[in-house]
N, C-alpha and C. Protein backbone atom coordinates (compact mmCIF):
# COMPACT_ATOMS: atom_id res chain seq x y z
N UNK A 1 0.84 -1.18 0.00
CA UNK A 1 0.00 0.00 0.00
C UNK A 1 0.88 1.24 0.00
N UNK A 2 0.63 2.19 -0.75
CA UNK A 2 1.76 3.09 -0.81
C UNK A 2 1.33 4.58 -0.43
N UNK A 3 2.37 4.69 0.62
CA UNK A 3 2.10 5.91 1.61
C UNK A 3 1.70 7.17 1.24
N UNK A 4 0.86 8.07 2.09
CA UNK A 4 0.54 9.62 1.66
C UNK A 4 1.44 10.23 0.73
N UNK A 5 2.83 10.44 1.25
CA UNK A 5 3.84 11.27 0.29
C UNK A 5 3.85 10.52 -1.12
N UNK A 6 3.89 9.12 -1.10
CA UNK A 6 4.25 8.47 -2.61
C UNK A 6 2.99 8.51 -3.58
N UNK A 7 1.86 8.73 -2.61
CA UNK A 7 0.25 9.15 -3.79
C UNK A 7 0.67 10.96 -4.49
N UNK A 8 1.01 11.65 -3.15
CA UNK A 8 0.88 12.89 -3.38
C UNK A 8 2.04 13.07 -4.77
N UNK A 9 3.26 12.57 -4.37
CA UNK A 9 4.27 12.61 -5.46
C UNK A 9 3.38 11.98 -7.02
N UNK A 10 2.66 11.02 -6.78
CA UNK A 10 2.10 10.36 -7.79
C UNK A 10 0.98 11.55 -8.78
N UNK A 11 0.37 12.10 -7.65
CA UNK A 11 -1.13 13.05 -8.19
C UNK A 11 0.27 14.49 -8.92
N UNK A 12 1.62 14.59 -8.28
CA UNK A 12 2.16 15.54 -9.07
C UNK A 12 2.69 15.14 -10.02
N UNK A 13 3.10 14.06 -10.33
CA UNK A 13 3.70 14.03 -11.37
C UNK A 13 2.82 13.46 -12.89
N UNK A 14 1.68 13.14 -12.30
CA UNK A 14 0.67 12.28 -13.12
C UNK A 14 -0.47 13.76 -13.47
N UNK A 15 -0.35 14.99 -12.84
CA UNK A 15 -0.70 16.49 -13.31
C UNK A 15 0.25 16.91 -14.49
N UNK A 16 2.00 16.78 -13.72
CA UNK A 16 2.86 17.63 -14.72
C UNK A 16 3.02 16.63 -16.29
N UNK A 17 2.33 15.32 -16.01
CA UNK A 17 3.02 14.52 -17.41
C UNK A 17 1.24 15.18 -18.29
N UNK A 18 -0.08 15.02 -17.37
CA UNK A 18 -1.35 15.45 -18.13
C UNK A 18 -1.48 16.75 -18.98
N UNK A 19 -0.47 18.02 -18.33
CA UNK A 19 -0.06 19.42 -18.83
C UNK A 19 1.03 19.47 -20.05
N UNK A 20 1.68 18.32 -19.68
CA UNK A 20 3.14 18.08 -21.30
C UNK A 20 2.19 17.27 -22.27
N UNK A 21 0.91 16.69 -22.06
CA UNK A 21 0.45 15.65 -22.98
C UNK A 21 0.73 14.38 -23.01
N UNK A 22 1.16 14.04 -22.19
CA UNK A 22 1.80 12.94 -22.11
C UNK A 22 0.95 11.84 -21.24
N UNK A 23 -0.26 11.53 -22.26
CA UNK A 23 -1.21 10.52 -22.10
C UNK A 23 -1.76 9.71 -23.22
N UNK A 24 -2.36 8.77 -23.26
CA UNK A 24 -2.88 8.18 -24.36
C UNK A 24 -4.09 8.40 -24.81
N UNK A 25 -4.07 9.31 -26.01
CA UNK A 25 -5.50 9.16 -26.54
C UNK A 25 -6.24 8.23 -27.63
N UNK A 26 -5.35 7.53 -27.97
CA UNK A 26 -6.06 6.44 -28.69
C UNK A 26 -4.77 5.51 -29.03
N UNK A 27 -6.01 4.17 -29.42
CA UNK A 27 -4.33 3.20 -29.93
C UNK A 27 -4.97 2.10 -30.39
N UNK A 28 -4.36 1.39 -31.47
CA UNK A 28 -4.64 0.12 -32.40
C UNK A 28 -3.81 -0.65 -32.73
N UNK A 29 -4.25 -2.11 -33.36
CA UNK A 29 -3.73 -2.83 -33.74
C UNK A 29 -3.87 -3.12 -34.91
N UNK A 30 -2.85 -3.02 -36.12
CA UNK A 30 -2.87 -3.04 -37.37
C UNK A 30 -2.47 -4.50 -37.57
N UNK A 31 -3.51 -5.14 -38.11
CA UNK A 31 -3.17 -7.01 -38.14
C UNK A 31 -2.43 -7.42 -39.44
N UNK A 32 -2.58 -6.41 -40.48
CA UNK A 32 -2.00 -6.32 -41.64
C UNK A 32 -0.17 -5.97 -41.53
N UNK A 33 0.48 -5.88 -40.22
CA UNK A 33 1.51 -5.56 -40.09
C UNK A 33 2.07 -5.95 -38.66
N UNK A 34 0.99 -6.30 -37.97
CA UNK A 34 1.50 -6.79 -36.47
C UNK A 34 2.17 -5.91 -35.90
N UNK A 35 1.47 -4.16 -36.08
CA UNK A 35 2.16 -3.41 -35.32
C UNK A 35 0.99 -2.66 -34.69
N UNK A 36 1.84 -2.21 -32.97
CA UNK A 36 0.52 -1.83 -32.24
C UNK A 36 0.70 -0.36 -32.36
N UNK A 37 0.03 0.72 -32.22
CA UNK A 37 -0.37 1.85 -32.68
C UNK A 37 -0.68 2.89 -31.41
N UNK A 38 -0.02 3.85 -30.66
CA UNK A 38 -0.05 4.11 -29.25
C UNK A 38 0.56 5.96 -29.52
N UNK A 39 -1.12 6.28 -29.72
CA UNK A 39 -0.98 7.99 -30.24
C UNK A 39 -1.18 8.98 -28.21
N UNK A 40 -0.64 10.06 -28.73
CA UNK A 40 -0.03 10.60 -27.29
C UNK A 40 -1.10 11.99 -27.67
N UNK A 41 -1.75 12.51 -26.72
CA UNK A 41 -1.74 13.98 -26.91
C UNK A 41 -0.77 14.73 -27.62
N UNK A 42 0.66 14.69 -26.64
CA UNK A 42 1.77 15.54 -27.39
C UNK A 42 1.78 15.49 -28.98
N UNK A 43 1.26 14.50 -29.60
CA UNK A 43 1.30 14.58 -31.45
C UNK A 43 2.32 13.88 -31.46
N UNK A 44 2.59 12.73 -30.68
CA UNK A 44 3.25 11.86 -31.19
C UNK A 44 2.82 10.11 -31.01
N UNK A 45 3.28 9.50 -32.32
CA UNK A 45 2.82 8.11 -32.00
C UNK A 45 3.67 7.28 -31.49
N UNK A 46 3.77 6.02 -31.18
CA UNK A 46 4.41 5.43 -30.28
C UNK A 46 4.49 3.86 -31.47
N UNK A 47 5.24 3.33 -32.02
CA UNK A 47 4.52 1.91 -32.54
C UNK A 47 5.76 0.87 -32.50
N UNK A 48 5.13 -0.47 -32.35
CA UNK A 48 5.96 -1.48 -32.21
C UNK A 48 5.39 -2.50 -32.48
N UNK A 49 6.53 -3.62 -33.04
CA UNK A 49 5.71 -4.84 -33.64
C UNK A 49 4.84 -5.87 -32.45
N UNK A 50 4.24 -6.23 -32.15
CA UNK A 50 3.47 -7.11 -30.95
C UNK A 50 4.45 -8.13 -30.44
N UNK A 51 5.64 -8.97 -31.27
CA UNK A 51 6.07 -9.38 -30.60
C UNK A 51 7.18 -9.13 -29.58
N UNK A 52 7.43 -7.52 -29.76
CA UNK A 52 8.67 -6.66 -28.70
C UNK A 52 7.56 -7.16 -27.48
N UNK A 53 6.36 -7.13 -27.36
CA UNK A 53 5.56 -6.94 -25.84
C UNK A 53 5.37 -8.58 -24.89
N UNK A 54 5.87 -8.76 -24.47
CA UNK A 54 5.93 -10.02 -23.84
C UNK A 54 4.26 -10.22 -23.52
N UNK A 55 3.39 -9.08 -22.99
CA UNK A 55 2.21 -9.46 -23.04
C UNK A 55 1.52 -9.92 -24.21
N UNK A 56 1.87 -9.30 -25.19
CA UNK A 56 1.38 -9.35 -26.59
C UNK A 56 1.82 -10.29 -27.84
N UNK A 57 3.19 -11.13 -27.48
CA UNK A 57 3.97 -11.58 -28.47
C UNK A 57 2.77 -12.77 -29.00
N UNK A 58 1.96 -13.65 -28.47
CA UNK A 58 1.87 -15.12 -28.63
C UNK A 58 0.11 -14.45 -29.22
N UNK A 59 -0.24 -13.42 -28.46
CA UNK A 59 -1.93 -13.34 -28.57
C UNK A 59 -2.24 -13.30 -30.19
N UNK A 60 -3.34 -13.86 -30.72
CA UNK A 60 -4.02 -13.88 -31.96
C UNK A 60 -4.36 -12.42 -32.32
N UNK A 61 -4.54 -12.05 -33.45
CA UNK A 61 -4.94 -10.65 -33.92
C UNK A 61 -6.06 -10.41 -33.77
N UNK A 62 -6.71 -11.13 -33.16
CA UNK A 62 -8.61 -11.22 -32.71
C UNK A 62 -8.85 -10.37 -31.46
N UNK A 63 -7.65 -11.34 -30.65
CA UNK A 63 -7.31 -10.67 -29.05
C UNK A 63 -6.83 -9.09 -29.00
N UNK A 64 -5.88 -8.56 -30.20
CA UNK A 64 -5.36 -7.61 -30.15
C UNK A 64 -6.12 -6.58 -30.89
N UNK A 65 -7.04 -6.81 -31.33
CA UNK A 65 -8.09 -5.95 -31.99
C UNK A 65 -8.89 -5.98 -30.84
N UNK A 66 -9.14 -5.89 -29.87
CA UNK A 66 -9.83 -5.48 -28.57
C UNK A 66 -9.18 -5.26 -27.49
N UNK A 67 -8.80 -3.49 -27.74
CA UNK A 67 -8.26 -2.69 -26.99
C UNK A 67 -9.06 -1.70 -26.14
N UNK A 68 -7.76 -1.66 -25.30
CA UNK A 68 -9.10 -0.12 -24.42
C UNK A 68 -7.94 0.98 -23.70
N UNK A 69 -8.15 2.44 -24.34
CA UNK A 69 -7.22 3.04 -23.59
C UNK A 69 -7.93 2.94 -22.58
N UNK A 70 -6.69 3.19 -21.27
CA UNK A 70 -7.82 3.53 -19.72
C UNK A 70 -8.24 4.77 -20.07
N UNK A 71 -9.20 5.40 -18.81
CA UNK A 71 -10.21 6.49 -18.53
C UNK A 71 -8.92 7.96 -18.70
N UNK A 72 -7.88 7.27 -17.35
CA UNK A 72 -6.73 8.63 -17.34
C UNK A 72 -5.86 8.49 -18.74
N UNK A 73 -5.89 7.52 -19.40
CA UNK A 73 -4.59 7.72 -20.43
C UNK A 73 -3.61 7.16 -20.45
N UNK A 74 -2.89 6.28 -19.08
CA UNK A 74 -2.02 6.17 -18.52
C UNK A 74 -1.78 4.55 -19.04
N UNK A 75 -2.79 3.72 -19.96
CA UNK A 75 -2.29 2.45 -20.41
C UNK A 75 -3.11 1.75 -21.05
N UNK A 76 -2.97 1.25 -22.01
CA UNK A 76 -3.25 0.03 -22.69
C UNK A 76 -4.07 -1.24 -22.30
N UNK A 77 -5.33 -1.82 -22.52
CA UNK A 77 -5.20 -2.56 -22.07
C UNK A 77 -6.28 -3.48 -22.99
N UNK A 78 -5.75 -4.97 -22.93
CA UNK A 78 -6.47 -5.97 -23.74
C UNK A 78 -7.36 -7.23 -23.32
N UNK A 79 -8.72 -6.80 -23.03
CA UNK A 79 -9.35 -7.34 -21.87
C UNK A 79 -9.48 -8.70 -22.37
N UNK A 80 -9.43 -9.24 -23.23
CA UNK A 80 -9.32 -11.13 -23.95
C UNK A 80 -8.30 -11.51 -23.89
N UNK A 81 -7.34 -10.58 -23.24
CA UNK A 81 -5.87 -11.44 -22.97
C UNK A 81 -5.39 -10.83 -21.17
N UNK A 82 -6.61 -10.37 -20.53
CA UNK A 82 -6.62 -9.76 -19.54
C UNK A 82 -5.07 -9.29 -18.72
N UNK A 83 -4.33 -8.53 -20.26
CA UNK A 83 -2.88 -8.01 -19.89
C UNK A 83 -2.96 -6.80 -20.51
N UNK A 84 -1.59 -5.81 -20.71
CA UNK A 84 -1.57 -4.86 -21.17
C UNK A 84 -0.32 -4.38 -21.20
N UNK A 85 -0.18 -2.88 -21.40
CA UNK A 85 1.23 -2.05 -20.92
C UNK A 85 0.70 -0.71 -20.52
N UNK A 86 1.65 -0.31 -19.81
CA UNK A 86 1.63 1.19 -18.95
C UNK A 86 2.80 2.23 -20.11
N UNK A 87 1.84 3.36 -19.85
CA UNK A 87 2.27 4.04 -20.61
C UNK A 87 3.57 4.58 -20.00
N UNK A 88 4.19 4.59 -18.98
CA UNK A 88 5.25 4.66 -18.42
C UNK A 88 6.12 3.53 -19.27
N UNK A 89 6.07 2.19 -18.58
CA UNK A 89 6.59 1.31 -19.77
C UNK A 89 7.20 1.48 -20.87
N UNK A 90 6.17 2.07 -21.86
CA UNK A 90 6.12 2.35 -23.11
C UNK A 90 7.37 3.20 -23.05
N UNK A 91 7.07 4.09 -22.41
CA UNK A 91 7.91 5.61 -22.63
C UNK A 91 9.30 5.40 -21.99
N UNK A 92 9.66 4.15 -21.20
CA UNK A 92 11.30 3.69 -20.57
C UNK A 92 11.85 2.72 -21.35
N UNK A 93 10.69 2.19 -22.61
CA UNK A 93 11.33 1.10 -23.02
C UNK A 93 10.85 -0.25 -23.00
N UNK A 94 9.95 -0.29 -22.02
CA UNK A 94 10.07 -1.52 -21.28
C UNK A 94 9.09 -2.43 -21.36
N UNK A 95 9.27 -3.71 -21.82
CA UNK A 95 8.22 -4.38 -22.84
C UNK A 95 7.92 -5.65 -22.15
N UNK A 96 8.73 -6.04 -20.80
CA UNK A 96 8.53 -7.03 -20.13
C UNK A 96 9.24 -7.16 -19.25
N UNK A 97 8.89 -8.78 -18.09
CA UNK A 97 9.66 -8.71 -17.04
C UNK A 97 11.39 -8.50 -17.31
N UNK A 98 12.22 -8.80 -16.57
CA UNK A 98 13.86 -8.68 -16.58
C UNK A 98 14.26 -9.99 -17.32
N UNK A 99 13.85 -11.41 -17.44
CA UNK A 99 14.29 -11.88 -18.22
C UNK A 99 13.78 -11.92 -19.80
N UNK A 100 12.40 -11.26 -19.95
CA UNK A 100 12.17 -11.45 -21.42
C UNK A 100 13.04 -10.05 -21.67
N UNK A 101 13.01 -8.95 -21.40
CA UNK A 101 14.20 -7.67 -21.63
C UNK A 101 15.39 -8.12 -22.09
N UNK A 102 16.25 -9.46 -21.30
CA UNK A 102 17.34 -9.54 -21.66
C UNK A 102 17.66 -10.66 -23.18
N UNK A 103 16.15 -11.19 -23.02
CA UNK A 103 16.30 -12.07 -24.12
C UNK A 103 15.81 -11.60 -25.33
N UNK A 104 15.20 -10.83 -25.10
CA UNK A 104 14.90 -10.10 -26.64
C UNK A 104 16.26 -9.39 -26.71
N UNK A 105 16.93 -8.37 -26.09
CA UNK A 105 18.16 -7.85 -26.00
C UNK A 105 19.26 -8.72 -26.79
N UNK A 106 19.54 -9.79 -26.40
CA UNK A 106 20.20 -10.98 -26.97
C UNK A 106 19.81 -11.66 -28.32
N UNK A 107 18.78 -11.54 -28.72
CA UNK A 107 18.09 -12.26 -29.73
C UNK A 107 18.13 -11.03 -31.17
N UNK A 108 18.12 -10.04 -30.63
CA UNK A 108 17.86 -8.75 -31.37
C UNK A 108 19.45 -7.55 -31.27
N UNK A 109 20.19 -8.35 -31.22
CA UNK A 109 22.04 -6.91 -30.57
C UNK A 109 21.96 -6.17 -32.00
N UNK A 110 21.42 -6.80 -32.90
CA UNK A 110 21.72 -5.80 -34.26
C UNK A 110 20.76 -4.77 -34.55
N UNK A 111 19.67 -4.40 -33.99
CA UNK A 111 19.15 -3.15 -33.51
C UNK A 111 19.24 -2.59 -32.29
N UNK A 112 20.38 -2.76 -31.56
CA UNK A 112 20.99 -1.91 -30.48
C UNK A 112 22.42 -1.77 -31.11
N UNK A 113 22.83 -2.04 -31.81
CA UNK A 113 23.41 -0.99 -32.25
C UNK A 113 23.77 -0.05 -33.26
N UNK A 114 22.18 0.33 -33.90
CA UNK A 114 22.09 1.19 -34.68
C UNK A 114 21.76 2.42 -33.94
């Protein structure tokens, strides 16, 4: 359960990211390309193929065509595969637990270092 100061820090910083735009206003799945589609207020899109998302790599394009931004903006979510991603996530990188990170990392070194 996380204490008074760590909500209050939370309600400020989850104000200063709502004032930069930095929420989700819409997002899709293009089945014709297996890429997911993750548009920002700020005017920018976000996209990646489904299998970077450890939630998303294995699901059918049936599952991934039933999306839902949340209410605040703040994430993704795919209620027939009752998983998702946080738009934080999104925005550090971060596509799964610590070992699928390192194994896509490993599987993929020739787009880290472009």
């Amino acid at each position: 359960m996380a204490t008074q100061k760590e909500r209050d820090w939370l309600d400020v910083y989850g104000q200063e990211n709502r004032e930069r735009g930095l929420y989700i206003v819409a997002a899709y799945y293009d089945a014709n390309t297996g890429v997911v589609h993750v548009k920002l207020k700020a005017g920018m899109t976000i996209s990646f193929p489904k299998e970077r998302s450890q939630a998303l790599a294995k699901a059918t394009d049936e599952q991934l065509s039933e999306l839902e931004v949340s209410p605040a903006g703040w994430s993704v979510d795919f209620p027939s595969l009752d998983d998702g991603f946080s738009l934080e996530g999104l925005l550090s990188g971060r596509f799964g637990n610590d070992r699928w990170e390192r194994e896509w990392a490993e599987k993929h070194q020739e787009l880290q270092a472009a």
